[in-house]
N, C-alpha and C. Protein backbone atom coordinates (compact mmCIF):
# COMPACT_ATOMS: atom_id res chain seq x y z
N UNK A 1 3.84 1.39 4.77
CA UNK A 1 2.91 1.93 5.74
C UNK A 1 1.52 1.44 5.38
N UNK A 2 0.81 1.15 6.23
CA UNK A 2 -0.60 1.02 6.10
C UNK A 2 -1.50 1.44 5.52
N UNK A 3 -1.37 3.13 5.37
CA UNK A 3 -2.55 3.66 5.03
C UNK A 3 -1.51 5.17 4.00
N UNK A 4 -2.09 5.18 3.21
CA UNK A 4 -1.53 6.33 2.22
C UNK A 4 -2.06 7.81 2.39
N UNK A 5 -1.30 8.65 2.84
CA UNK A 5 -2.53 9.87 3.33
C UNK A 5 -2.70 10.93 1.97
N UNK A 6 -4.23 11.17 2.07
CA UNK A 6 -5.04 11.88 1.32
C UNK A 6 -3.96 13.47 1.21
N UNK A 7 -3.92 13.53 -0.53
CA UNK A 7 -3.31 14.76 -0.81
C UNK A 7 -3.83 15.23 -1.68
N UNK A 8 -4.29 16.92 -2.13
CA UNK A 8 -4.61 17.70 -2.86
C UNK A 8 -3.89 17.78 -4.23
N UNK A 9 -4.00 17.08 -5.09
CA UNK A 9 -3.30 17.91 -6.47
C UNK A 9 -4.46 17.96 -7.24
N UNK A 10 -4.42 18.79 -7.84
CA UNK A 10 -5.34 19.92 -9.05
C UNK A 10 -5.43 18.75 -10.10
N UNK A 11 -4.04 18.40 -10.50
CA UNK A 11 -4.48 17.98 -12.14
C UNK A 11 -3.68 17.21 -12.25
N UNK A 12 -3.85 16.08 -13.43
CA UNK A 12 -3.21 15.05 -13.77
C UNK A 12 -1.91 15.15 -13.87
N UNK A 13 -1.61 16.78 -14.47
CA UNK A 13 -0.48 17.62 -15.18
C UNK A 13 0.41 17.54 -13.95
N UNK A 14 0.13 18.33 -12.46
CA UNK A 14 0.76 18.17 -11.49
C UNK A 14 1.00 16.92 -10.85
N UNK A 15 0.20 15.92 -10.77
CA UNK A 15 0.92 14.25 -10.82
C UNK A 15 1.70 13.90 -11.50
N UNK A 16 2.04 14.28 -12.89
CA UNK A 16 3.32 13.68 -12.89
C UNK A 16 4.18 14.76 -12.80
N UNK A 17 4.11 15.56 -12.84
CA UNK A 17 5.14 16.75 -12.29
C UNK A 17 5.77 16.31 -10.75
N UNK A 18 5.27 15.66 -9.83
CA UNK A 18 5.56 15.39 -8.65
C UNK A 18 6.47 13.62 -8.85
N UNK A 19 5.94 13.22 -9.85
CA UNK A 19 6.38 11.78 -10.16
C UNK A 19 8.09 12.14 -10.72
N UNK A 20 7.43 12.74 -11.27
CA UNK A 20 8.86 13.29 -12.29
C UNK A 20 9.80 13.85 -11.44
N UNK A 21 9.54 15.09 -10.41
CA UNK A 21 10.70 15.47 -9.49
C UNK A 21 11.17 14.37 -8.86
N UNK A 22 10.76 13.87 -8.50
CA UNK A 22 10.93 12.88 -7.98
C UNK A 22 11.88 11.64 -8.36
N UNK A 23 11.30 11.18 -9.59
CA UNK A 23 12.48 10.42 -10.10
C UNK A 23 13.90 11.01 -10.92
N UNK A 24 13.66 12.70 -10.87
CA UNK A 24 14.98 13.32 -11.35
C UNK A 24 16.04 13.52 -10.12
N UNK A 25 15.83 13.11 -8.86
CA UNK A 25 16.90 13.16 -7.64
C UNK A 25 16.56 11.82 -7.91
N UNK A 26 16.57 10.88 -8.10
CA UNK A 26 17.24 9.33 -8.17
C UNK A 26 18.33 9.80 -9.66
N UNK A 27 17.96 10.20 -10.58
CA UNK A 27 18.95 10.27 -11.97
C UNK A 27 20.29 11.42 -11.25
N UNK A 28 19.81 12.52 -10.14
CA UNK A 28 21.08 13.05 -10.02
C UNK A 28 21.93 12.44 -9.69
N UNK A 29 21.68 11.74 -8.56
CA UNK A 29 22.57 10.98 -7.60
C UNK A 29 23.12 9.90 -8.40
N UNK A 30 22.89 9.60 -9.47
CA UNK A 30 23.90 8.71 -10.06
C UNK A 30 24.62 8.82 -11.53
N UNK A 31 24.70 10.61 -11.68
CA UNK A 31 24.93 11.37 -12.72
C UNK A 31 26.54 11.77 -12.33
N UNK A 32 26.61 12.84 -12.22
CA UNK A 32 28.06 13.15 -12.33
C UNK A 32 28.92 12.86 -10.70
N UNK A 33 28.05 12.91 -9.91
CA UNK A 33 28.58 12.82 -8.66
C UNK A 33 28.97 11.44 -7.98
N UNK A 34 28.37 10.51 -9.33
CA UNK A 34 28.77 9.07 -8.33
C UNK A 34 29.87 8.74 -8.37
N UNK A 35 31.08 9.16 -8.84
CA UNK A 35 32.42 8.53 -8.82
C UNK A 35 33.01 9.65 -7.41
N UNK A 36 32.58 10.79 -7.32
CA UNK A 36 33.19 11.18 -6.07
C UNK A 36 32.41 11.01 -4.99
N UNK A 37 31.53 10.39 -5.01
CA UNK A 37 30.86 9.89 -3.27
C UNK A 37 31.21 8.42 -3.38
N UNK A 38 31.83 7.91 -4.48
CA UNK A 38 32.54 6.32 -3.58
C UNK A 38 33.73 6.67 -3.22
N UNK A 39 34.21 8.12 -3.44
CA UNK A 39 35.67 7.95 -3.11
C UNK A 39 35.97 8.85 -1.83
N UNK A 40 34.56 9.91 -1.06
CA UNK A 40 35.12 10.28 -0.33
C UNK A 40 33.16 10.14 0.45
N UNK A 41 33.57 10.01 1.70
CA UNK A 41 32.55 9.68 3.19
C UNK A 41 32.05 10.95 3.74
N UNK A 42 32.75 11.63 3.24
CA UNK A 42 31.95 13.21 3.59
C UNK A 42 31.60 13.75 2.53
N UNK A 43 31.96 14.07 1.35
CA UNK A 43 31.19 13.87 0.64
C UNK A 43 29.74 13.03 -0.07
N UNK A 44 29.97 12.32 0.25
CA UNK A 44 28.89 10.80 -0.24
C UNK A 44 27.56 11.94 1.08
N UNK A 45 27.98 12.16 2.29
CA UNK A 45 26.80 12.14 3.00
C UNK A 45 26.31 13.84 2.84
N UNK A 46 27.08 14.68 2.95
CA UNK A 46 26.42 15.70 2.65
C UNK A 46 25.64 15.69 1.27
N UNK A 47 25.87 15.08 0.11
CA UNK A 47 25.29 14.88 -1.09
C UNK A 47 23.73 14.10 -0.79
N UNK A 48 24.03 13.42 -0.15
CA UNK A 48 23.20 12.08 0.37
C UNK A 48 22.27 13.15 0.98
N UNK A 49 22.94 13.73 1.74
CA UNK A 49 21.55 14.72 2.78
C UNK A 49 20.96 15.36 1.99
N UNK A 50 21.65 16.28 1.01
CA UNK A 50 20.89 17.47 0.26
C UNK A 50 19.74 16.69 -1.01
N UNK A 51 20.02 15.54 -1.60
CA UNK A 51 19.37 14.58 -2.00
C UNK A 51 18.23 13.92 -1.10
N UNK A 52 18.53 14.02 -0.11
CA UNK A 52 17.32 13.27 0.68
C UNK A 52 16.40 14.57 0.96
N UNK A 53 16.53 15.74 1.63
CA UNK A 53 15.99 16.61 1.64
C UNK A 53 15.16 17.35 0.59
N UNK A 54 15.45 16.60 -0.37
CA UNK A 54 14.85 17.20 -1.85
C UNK A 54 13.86 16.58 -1.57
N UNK A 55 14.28 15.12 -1.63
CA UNK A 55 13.06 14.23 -1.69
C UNK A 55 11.81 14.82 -0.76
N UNK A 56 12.33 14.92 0.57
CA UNK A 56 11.77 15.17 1.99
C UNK A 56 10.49 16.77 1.57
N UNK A 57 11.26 17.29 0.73
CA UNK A 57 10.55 19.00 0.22
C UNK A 57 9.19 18.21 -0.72
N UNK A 58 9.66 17.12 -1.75
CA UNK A 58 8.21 17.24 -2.44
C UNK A 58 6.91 16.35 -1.25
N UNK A 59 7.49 15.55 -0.76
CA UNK A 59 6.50 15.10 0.34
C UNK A 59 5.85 15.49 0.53
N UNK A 60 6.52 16.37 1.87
CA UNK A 60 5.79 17.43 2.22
C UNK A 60 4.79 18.12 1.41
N UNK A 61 5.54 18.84 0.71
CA UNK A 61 4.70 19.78 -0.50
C UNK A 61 3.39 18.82 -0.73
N UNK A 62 3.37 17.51 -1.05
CA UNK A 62 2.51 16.91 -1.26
C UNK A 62 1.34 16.19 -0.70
N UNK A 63 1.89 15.97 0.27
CA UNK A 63 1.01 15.12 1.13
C UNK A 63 0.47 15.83 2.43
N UNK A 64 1.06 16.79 2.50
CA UNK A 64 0.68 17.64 4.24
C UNK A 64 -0.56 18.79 4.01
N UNK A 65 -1.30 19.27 4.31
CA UNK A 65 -2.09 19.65 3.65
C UNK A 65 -1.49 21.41 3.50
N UNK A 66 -0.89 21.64 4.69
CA UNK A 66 -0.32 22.98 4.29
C UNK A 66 1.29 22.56 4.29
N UNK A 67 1.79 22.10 2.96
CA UNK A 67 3.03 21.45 2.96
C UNK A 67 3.85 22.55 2.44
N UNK A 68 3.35 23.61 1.40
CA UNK A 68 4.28 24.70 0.59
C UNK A 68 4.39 26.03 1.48
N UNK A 69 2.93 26.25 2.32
CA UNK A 69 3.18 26.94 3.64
C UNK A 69 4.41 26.86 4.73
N UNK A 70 4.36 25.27 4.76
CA UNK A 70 5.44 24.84 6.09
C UNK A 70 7.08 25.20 5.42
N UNK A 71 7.26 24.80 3.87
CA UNK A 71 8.60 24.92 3.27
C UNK A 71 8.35 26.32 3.00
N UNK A 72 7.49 27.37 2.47
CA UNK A 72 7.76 28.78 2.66
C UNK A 72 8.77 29.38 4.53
N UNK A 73 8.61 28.57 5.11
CA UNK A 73 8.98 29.40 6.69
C UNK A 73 9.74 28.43 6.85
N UNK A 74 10.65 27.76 5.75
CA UNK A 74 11.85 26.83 6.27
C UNK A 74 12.31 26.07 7.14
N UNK A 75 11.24 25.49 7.38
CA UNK A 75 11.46 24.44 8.52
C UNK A 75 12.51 23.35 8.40
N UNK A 76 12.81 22.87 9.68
CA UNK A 76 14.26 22.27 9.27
C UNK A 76 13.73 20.35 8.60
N UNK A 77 14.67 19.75 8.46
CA UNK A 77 15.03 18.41 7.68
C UNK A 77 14.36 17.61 8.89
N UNK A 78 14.62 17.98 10.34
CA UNK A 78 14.39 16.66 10.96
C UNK A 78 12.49 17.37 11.02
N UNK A 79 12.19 18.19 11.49
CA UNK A 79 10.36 18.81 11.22
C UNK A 79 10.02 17.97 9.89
N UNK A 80 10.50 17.82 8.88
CA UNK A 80 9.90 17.66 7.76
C UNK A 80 9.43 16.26 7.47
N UNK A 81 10.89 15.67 8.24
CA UNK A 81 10.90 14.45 8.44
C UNK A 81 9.77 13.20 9.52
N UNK A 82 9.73 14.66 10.64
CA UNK A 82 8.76 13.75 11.62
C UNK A 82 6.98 14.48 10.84
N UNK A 83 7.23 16.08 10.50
CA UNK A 83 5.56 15.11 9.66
C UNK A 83 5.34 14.54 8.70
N UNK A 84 6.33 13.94 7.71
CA UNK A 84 5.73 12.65 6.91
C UNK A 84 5.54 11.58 8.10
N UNK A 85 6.40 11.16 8.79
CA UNK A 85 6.02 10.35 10.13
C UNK A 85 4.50 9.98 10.49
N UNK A 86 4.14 11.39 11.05
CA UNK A 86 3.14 11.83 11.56
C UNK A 86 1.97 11.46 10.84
N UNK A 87 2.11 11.62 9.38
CA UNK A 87 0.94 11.54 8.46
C UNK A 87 1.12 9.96 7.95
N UNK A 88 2.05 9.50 8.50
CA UNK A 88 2.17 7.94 8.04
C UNK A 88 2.95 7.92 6.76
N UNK A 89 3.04 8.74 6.08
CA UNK A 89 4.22 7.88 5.09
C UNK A 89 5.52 7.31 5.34
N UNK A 90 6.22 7.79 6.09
CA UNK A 90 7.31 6.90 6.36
C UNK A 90 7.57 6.54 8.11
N UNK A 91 7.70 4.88 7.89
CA UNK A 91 7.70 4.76 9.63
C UNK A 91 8.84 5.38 10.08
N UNK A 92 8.92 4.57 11.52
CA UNK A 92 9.78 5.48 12.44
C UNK A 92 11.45 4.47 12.18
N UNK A 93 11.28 3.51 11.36
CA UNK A 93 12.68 2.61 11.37
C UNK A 93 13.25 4.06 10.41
N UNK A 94 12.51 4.22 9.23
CA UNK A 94 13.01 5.21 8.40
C UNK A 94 12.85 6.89 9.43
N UNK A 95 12.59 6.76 9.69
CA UNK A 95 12.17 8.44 10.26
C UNK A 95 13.61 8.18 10.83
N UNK A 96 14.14 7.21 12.09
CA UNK A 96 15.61 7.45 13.13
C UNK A 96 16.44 7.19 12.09
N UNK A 97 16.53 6.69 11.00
CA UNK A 97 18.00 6.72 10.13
C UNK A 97 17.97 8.06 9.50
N UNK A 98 16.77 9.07 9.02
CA UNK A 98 16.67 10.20 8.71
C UNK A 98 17.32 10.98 9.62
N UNK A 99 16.91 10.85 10.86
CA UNK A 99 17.70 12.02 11.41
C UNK A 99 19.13 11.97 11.70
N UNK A 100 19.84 10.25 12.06
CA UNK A 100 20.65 9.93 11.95
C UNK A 100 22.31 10.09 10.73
N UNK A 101 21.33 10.45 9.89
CA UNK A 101 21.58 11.10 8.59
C UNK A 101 21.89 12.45 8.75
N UNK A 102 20.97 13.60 9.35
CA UNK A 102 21.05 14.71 9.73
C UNK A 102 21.98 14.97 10.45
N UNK A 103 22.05 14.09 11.71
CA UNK A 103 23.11 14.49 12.63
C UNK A 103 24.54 14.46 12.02
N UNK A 104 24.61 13.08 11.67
CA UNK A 104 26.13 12.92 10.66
C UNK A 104 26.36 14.52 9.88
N UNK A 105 25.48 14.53 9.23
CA UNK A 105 26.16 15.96 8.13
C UNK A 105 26.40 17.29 9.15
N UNK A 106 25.53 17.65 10.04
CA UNK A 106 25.63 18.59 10.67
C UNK A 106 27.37 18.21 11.66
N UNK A 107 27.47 17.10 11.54
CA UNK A 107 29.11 16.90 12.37
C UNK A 107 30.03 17.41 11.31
N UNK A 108 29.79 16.56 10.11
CA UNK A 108 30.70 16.93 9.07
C UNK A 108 31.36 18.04 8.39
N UNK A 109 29.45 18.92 8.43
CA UNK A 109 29.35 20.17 7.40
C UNK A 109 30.52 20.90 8.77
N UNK A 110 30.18 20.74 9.52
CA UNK A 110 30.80 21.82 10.54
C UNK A 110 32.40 21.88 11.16
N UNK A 111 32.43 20.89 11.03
CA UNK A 111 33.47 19.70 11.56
C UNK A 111 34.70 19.73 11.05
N UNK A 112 35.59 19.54 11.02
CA UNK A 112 37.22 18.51 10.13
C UNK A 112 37.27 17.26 11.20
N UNK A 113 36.40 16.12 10.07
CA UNK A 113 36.67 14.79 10.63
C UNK A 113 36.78 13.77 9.68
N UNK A 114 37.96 13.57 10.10
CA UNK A 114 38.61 12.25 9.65
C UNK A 114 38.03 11.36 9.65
N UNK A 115 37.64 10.35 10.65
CA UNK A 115 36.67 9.45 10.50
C UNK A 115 35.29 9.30 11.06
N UNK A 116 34.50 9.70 10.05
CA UNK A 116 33.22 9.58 10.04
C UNK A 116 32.67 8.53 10.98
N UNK A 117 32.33 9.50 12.20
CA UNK A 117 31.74 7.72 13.33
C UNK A 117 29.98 7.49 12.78
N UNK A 118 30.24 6.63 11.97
CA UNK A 118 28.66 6.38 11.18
C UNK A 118 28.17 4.58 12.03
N UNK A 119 29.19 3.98 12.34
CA UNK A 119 29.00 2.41 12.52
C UNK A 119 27.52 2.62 13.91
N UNK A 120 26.82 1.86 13.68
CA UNK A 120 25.54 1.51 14.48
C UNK A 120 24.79 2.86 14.76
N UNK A 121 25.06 3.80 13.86
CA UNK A 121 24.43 4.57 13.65
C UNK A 121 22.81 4.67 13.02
N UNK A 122 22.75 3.04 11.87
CA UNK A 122 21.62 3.50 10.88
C UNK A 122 21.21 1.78 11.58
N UNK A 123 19.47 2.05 11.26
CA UNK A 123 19.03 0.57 12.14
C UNK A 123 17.82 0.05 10.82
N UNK A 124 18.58 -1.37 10.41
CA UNK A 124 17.44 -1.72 8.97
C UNK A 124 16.48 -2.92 9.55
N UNK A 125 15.04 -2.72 8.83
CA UNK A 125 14.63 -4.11 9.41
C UNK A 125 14.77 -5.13 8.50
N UNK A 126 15.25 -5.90 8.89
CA UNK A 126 15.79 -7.09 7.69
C UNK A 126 14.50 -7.85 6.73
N UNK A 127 13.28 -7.68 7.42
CA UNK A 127 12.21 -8.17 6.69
C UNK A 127 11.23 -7.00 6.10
N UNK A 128 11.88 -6.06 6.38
CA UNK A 128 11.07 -5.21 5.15
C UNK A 128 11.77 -5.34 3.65
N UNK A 129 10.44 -5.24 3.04
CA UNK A 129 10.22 -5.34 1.35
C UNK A 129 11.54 -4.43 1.03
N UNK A 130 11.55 -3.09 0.85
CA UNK A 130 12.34 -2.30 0.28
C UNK A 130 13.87 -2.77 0.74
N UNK A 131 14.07 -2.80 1.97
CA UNK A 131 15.45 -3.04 2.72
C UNK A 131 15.68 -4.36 1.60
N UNK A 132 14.62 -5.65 1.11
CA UNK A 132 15.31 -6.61 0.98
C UNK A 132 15.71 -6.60 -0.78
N UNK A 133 14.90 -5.83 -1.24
CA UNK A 133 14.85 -5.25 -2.57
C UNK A 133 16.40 -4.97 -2.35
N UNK A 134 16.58 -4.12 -1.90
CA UNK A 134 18.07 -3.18 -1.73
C UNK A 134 19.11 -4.42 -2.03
N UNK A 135 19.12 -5.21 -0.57
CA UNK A 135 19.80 -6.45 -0.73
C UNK A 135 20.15 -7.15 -1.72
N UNK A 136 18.93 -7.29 -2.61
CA UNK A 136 19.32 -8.31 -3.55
C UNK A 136 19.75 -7.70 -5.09
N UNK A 137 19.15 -6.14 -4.96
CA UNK A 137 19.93 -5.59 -6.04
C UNK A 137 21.80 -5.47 -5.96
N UNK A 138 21.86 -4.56 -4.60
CA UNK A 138 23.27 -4.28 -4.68
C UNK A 138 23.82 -5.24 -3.15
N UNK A 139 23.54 -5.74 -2.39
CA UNK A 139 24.02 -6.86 -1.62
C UNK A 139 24.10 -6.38 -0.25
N UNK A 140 24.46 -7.13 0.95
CA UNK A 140 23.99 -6.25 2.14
C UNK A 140 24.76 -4.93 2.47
N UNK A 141 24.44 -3.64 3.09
CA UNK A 141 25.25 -2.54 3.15
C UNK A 141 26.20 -2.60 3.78
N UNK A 142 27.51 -2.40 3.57
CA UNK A 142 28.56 -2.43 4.18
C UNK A 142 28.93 -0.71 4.78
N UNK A 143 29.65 -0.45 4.02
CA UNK A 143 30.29 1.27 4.18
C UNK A 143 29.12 2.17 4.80
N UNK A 144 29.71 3.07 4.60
CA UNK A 144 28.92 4.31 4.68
C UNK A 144 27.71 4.76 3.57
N UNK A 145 28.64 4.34 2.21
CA UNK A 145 27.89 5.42 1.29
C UNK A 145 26.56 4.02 0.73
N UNK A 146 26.92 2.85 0.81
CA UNK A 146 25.63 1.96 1.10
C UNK A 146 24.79 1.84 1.85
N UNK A 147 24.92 2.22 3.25
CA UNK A 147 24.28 2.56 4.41
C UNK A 147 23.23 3.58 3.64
N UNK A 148 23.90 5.18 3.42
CA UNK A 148 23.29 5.71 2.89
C UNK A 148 22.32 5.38 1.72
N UNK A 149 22.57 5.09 0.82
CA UNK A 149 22.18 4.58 -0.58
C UNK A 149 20.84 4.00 0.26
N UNK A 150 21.10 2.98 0.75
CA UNK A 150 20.00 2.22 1.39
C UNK A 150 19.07 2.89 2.00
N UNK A 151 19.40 3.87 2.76
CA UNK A 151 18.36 4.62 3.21
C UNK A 151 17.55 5.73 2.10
N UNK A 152 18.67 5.80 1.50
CA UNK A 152 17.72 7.00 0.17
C UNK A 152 17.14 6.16 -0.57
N UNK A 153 17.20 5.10 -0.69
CA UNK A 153 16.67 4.20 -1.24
C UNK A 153 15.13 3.61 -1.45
N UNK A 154 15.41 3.36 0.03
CA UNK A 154 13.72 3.27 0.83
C UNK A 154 12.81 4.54 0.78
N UNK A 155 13.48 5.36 0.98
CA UNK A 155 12.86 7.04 1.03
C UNK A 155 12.08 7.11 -0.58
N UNK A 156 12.99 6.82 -1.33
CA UNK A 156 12.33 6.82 -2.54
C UNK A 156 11.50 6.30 -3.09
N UNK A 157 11.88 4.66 -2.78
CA UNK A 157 10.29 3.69 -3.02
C UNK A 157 9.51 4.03 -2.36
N UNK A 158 9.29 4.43 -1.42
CA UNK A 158 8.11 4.90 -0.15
C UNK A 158 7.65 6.17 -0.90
N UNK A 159 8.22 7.05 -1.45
CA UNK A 159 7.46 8.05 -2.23
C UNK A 159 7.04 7.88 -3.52
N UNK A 160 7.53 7.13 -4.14
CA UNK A 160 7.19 6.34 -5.32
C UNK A 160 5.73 5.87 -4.93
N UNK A 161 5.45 4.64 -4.13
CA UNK A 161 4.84 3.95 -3.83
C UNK A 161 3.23 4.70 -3.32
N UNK A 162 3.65 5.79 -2.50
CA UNK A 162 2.84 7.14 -1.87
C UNK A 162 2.06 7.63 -2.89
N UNK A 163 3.17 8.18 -4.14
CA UNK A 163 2.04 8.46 -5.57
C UNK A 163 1.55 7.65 -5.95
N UNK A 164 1.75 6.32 -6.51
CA UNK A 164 1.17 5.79 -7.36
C UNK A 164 -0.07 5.28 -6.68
N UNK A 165 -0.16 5.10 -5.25
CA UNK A 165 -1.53 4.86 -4.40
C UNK A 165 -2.38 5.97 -4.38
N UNK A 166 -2.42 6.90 -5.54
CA UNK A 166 -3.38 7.85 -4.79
C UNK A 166 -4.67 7.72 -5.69
């Protein structure tokens, strides 16, 4: 994104406290749970959601100016999602695979489905930085739970990237 939006933290102490949450949902997601989200597609995405939504909580918290107000009155994943939008941290290629994301789990969580209709569901731009990062670490996304990956992926460098610009 263009422009990094102006956020309130107190103290050095709470910067990396926000750095740090932050990079402890990248260490979950590839802690005890990664051998059962390659092996099952509903799993992988409800994990994937509640992981992305973590992420989506310190954002907020961080960058919105009444961000711990808005998560006190529980606003939902896709709200949270369109005001980082709003405030510019994450565009709108990432904002429609976010909700795209949402919708999937809300089929799932609710659901008994066999096959996960995820195909042309998630939309990458092939010349963004992070998407190509992705690429050349783990190769182009095939499945589901790479699809995903890829998108939590970007979510993460983009908040990564969000702190360290401030």
């Amino acid at each position: 994104m263009s422009k990094t939006p102006k956020i309130k933290i107190k103290s050095a102490r709470e910067f990396i406290d926000c750095l740090e949450k932050l990079d402890s949902v990248r260490q979950r997601l590839f802690s005890k749970a990664e051998n059962n989200i390659l092996k099952d597609d509903r799993l992988a995405l409800i994990i994937s959601y509640s992981i992305v939504e973590m992420i989506l909580d310190i954002l907020v918290r961080t960058f919105c100016n009444n961000g711990a107000k808005l998560l006190k009155n529980n606003i939902s994943f896709t709200t949270k999602a369109i005001l980082l939008n709003e405030v510019r941290l994450i565009d709108d290629e990432l904002l429609n695979n976010l909700i795209a994301i949402k919708k999937l789990r809300d089929l799932v969580a609710h659901n008994i489905v066999n096959n996960i209709p995820w195909q042309k569901k998630f939309r990458f731009d092939k010349s963004d930085f992070n998407y190509n990062k992705f690429v050349e670490d783990f190769g182009e996304p095939i499945d589901l739970v790479e699809h995903l990956l890829c998108i939590w992926s970007k979510l993460h460098k983009v908040g990564q990237e969000a702190f360290l610009n401030i």
